[in-house]
C-alpha atoms as a PDB file:
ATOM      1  CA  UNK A   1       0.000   0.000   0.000  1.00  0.00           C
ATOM      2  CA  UNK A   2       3.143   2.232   0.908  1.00  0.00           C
ATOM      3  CA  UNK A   3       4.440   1.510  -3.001  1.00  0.00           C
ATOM      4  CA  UNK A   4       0.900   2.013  -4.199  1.00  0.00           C
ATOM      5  CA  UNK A   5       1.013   6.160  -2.327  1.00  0.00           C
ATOM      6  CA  UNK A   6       4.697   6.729  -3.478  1.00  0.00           C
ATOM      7  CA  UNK A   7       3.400   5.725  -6.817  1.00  0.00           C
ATOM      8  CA  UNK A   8       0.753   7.971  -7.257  1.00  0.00           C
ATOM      9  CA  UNK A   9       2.463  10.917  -5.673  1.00  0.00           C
ATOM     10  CA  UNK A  10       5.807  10.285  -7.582  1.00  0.00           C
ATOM     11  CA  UNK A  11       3.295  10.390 -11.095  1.00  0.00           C
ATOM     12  CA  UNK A  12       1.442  13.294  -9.447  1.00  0.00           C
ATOM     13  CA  UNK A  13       4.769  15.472  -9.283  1.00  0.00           C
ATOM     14  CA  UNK A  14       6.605  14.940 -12.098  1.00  0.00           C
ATOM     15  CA  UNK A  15       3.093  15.956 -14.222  1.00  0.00           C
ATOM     16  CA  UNK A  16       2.927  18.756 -12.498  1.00  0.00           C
ATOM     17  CA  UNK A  17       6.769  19.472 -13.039  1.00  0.00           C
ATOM     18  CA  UNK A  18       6.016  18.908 -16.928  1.00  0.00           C
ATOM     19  CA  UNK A  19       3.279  20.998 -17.069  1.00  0.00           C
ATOM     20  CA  UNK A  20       5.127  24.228 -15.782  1.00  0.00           C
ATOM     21  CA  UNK A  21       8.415  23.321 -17.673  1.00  0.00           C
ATOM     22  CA  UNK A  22       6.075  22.979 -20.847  1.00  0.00           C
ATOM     23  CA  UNK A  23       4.027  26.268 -19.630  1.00  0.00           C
ATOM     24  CA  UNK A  24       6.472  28.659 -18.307  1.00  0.00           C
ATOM     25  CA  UNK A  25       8.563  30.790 -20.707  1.00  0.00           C
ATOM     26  CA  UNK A  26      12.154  29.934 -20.939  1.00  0.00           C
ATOM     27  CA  UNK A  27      14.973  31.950 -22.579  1.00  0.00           C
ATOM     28  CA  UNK A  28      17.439  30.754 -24.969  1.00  0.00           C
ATOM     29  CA  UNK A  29      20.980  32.806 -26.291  1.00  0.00           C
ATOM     30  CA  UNK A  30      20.698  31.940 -29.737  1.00  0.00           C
ATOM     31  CA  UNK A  31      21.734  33.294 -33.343  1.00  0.00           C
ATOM     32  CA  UNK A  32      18.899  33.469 -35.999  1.00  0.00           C
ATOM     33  CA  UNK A  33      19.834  32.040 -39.221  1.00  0.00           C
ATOM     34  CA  UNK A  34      16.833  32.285 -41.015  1.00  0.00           C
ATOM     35  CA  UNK A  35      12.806  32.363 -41.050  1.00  0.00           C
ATOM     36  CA  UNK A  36      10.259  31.047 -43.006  1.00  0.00           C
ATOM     37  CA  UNK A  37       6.738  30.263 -43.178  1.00  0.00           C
ATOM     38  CA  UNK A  38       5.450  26.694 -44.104  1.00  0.00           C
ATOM     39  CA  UNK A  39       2.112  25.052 -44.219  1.00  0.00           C
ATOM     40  CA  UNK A  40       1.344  22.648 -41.221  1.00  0.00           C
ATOM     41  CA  UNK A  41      -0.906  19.674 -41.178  1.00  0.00           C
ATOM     42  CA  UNK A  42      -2.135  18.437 -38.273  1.00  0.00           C
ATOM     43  CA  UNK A  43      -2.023  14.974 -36.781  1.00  0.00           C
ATOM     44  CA  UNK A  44      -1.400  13.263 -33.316  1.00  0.00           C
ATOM     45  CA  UNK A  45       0.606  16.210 -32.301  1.00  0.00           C
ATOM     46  CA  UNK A  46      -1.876  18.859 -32.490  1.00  0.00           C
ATOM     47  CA  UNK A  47      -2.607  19.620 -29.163  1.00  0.00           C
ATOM     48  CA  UNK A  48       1.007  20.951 -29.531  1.00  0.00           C
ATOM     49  CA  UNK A  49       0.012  23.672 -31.580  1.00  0.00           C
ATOM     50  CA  UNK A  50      -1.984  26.854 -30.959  1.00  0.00           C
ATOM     51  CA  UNK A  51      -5.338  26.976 -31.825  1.00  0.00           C
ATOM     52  CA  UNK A  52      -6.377  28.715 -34.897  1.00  0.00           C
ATOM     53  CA  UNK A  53      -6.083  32.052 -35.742  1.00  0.00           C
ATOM     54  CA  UNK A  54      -9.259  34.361 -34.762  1.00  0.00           C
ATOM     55  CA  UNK A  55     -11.484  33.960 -38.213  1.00  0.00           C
ATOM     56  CA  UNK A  56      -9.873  30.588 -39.152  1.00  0.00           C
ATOM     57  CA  UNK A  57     -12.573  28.005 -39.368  1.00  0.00           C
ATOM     58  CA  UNK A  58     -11.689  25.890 -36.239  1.00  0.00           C
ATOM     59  CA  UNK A  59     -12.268  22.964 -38.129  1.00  0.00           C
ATOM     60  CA  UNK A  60      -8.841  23.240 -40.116  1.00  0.00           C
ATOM     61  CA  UNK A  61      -6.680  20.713 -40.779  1.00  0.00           C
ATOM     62  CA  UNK A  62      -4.030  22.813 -41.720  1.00  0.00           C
ATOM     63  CA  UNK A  63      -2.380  26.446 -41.983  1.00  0.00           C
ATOM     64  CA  UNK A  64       0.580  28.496 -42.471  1.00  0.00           C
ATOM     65  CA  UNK A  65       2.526  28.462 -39.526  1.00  0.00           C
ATOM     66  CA  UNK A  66       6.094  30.941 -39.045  1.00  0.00           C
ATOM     67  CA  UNK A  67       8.843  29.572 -38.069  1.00  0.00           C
ATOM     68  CA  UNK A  68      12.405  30.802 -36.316  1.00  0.00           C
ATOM     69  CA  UNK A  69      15.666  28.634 -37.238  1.00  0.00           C
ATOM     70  CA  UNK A  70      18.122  29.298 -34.855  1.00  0.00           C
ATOM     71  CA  UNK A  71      21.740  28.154 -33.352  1.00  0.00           C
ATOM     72  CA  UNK A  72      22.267  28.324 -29.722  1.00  0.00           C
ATOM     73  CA  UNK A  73      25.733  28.867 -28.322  1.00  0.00           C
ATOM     74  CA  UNK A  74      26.581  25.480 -27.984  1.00  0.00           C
ATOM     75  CA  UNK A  75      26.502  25.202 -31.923  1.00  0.00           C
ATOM     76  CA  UNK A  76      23.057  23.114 -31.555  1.00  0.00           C
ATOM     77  CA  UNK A  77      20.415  24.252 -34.119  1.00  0.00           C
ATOM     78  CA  UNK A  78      16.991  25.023 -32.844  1.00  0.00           C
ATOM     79  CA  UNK A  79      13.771  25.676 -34.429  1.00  0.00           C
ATOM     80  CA  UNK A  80      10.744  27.441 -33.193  1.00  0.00           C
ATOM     81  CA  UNK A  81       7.373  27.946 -33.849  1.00  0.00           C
ATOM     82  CA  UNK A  82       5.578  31.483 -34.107  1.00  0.00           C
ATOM     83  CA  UNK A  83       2.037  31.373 -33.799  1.00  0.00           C
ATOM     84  CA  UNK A  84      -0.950  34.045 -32.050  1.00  0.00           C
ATOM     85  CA  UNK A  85      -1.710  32.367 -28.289  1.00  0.00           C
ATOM     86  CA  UNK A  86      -4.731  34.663 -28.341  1.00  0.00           C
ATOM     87  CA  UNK A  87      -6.441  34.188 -25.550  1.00  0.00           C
ATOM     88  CA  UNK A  88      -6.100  30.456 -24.851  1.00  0.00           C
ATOM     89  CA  UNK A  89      -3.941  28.242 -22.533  1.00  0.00           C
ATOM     90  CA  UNK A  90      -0.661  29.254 -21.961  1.00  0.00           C
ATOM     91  CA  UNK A  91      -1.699  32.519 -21.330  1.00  0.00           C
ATOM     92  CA  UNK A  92       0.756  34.513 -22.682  1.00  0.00           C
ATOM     93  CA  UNK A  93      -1.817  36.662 -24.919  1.00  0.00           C
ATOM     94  CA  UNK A  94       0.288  36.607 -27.327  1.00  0.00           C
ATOM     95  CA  UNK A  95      -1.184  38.150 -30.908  1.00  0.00           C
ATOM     96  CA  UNK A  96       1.893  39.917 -32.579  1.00  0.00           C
ATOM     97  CA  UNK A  97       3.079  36.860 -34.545  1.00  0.00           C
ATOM     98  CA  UNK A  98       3.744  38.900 -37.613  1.00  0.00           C
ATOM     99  CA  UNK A  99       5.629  41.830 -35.947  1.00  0.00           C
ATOM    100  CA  UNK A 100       7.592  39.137 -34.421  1.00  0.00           C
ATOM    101  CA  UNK A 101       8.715  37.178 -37.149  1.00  0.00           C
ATOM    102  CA  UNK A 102       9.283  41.080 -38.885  1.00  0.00           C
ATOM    103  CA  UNK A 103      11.503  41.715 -36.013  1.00  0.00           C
ATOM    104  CA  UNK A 104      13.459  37.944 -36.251  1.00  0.00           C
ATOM    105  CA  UNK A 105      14.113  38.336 -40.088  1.00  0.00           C
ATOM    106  CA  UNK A 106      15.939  41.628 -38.925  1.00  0.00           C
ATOM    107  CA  UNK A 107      17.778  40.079 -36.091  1.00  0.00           C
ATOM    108  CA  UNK A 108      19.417  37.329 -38.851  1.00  0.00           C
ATOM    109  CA  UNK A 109      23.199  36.521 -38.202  1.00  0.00           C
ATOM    110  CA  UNK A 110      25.267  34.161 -39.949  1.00  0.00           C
ATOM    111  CA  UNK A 111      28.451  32.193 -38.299  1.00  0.00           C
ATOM    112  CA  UNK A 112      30.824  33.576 -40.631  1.00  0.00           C
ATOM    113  CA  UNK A 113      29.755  37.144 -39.705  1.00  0.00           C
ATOM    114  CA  UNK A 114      33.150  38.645 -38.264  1.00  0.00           C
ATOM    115  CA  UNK A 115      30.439  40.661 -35.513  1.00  0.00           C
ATOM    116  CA  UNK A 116      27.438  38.345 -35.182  1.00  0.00           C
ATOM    117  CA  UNK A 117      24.363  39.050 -33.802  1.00  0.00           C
ATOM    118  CA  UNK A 118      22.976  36.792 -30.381  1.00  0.00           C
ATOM    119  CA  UNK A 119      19.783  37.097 -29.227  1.00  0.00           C
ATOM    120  CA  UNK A 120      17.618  35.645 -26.577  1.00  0.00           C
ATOM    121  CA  UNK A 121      14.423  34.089 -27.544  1.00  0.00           C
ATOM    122  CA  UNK A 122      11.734  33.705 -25.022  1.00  0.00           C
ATOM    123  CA  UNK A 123       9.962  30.490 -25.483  1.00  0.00           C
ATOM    124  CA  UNK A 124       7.512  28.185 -24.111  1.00  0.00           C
ATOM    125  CA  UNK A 125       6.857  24.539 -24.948  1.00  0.00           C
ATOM    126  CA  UNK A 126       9.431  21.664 -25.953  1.00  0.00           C
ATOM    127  CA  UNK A 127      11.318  20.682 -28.867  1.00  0.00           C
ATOM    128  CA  UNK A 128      10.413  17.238 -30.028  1.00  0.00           C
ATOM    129  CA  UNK A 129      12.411  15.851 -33.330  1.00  0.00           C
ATOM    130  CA  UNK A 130      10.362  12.427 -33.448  1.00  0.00           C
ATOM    131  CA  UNK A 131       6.910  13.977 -32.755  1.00  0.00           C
ATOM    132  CA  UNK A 132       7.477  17.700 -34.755  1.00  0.00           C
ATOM    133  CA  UNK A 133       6.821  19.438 -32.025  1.00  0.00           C
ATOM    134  CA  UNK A 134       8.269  22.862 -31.430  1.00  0.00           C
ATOM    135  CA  UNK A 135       8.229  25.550 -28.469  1.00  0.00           C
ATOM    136  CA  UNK A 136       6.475  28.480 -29.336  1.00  0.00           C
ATOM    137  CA  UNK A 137       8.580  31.885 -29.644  1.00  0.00           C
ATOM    138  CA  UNK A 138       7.032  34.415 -27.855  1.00  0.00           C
ATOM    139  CA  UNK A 139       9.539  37.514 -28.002  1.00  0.00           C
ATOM    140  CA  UNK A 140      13.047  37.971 -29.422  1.00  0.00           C
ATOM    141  CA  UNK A 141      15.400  40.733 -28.353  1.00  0.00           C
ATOM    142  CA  UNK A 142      19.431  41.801 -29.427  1.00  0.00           C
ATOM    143  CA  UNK A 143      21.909  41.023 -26.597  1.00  0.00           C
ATOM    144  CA  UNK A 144      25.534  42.037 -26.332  1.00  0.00           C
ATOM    145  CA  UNK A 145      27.198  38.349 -26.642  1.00  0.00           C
ATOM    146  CA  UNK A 146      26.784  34.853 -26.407  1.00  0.00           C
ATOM    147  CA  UNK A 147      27.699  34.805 -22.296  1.00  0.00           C
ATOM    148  CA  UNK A 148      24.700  37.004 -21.435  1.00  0.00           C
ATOM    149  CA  UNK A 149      23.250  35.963 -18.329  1.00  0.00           C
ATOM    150  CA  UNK A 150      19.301  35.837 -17.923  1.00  0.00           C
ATOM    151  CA  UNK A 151      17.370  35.211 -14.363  1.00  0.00           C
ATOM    152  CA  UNK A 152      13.744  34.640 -15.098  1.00  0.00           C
ATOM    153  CA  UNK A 153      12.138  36.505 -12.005  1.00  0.00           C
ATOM    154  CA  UNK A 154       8.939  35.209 -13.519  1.00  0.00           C
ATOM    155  CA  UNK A 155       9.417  31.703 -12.842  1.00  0.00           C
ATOM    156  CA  UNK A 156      10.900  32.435  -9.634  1.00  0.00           C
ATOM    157  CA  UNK A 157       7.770  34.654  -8.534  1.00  0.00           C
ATOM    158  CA  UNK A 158       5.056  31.100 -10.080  1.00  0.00           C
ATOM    159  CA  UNK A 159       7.031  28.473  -8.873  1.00  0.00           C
ATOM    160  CA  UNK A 160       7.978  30.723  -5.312  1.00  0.00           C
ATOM    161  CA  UNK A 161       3.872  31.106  -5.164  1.00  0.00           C
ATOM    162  CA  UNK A 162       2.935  27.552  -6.562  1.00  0.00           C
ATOM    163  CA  UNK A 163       5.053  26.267  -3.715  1.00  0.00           C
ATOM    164  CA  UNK A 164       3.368  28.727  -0.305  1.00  0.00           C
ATOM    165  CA  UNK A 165       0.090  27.508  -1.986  1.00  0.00           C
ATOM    166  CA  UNK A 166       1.485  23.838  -1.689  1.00  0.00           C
ATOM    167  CA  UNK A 167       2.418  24.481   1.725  1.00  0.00           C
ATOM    168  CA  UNK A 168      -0.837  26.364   3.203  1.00  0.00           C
ATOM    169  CA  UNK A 169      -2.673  23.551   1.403  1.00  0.00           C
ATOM    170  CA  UNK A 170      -0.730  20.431   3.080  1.00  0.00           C
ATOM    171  CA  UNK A 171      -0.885  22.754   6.295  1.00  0.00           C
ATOM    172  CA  UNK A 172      -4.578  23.367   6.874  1.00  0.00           C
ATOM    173  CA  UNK A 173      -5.172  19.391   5.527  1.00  0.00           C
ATOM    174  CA  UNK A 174      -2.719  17.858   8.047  1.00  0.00           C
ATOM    175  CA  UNK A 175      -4.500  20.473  10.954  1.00  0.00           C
ATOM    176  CA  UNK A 176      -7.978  19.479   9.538  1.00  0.00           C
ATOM    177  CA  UNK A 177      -7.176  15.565   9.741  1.00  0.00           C
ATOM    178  CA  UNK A 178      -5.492  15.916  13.337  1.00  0.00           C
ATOM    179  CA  UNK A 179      -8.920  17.828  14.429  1.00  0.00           C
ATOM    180  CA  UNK A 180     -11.648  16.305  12.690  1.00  0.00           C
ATOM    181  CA  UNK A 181     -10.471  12.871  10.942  1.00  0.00           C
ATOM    182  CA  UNK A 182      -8.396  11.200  13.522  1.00  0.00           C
ATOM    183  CA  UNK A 183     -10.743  11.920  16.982  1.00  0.00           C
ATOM    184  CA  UNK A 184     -13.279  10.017  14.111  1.00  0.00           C
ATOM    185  CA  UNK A 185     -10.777   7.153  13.768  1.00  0.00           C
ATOM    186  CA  UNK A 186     -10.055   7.035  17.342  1.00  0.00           C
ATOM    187  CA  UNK A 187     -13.508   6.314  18.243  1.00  0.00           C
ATOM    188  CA  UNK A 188     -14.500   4.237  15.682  1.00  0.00           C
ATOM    189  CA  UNK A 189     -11.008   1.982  16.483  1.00  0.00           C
ATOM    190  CA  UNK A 190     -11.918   2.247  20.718  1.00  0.00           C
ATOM    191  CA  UNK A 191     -14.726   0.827  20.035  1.00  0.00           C
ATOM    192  CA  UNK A 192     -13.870  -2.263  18.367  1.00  0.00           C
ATOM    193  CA  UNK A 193     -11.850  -2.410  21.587  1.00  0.00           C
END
């Protein structure tokens, strides 16, 4: 029974890890190489991608979707995705897609630039090769250099409030079950007794 409660609160906690690693925005140092826009059709990995655009039928099977292919510092190539959020799940209300992909086609640096250009790219979502599934850029901004350092105070505030929530939660349950569950148990147990 002990295996059976590790079990389910192991599972419990590393779905809720995924869903704020998948949900939160993340920030990559990154050189842009190149954008493009390509026509997506959707299969098992559509609940992946944003909904579709406000007037889209929402019965679409596909669309044009941007795109932002980059290389990250370690000389790794990444791609990303540039669609609207609108006002859907994560909610990042994001519905400048096209000013954004304007503003990445500027930012474009190749390696053999003698003074390339690194940005960071503020993302959310993961990069799947097998599945086609790409994080979502959300913003993209010139830095300095490749050594920039970033601290998401975002994250920090969520997870910092995710976790007092946690806390006053477990709190109140354990003083509820000391005051009102176990005098039950107690009684019920004396008087098998």
């Amino acid at each position: 029974m002990v295996y059976v409660k590790w079990v389910f609160w192991g599972t419990f906690w590393v779905l809720v890890a995924a869903f704020f690693h998948y949900t939160l925005p993340q920030h990559d140092i990154a050189r842009i190489t190149d954008t493009y826009e390509k026509r997506v059709d959707f299969g098992e990995n559509s609940i992946f991608w944003s909904h579709a655009a406000a007037g889209d039928s929402p019965a679409t099977v596909n669309r044009d979707v941007f795109f932002i292919q980059a290389f990250r510092t370690d000389d790794r190539p990444m791609i990303y995705r540039n669609e609207d959020t609108g006002w859907g799940w994560p909610p990042y209300f994001k519905f400048d897609t096209s000013n954004l992909q304007a503003e990445a086609a500027d930012l474009i640096s190749k390696k053999s630039a003698t003074n390339a250009q690194w940005v960071v790219i503020k993302h959310y979502g993961w990069r799947n090769e097998f599945m086609s599934i790409f994080p979502n850029a959300i913003s993209v901004r010139a830095v300095d250099g490749p050594d920039v350092r970033i601290i998401p105070w975002l994250n920090i505030v969520i997870l910092t409030l995710f976790a007092a929530l946690c806390w006053g939660i477990r709190a109140r349950w354990k003083k509820f079950r000391r005051n009102r569950i176990d005098p039950l148990v107690d009684d019920y147990t004396d008087g098998w007794g």
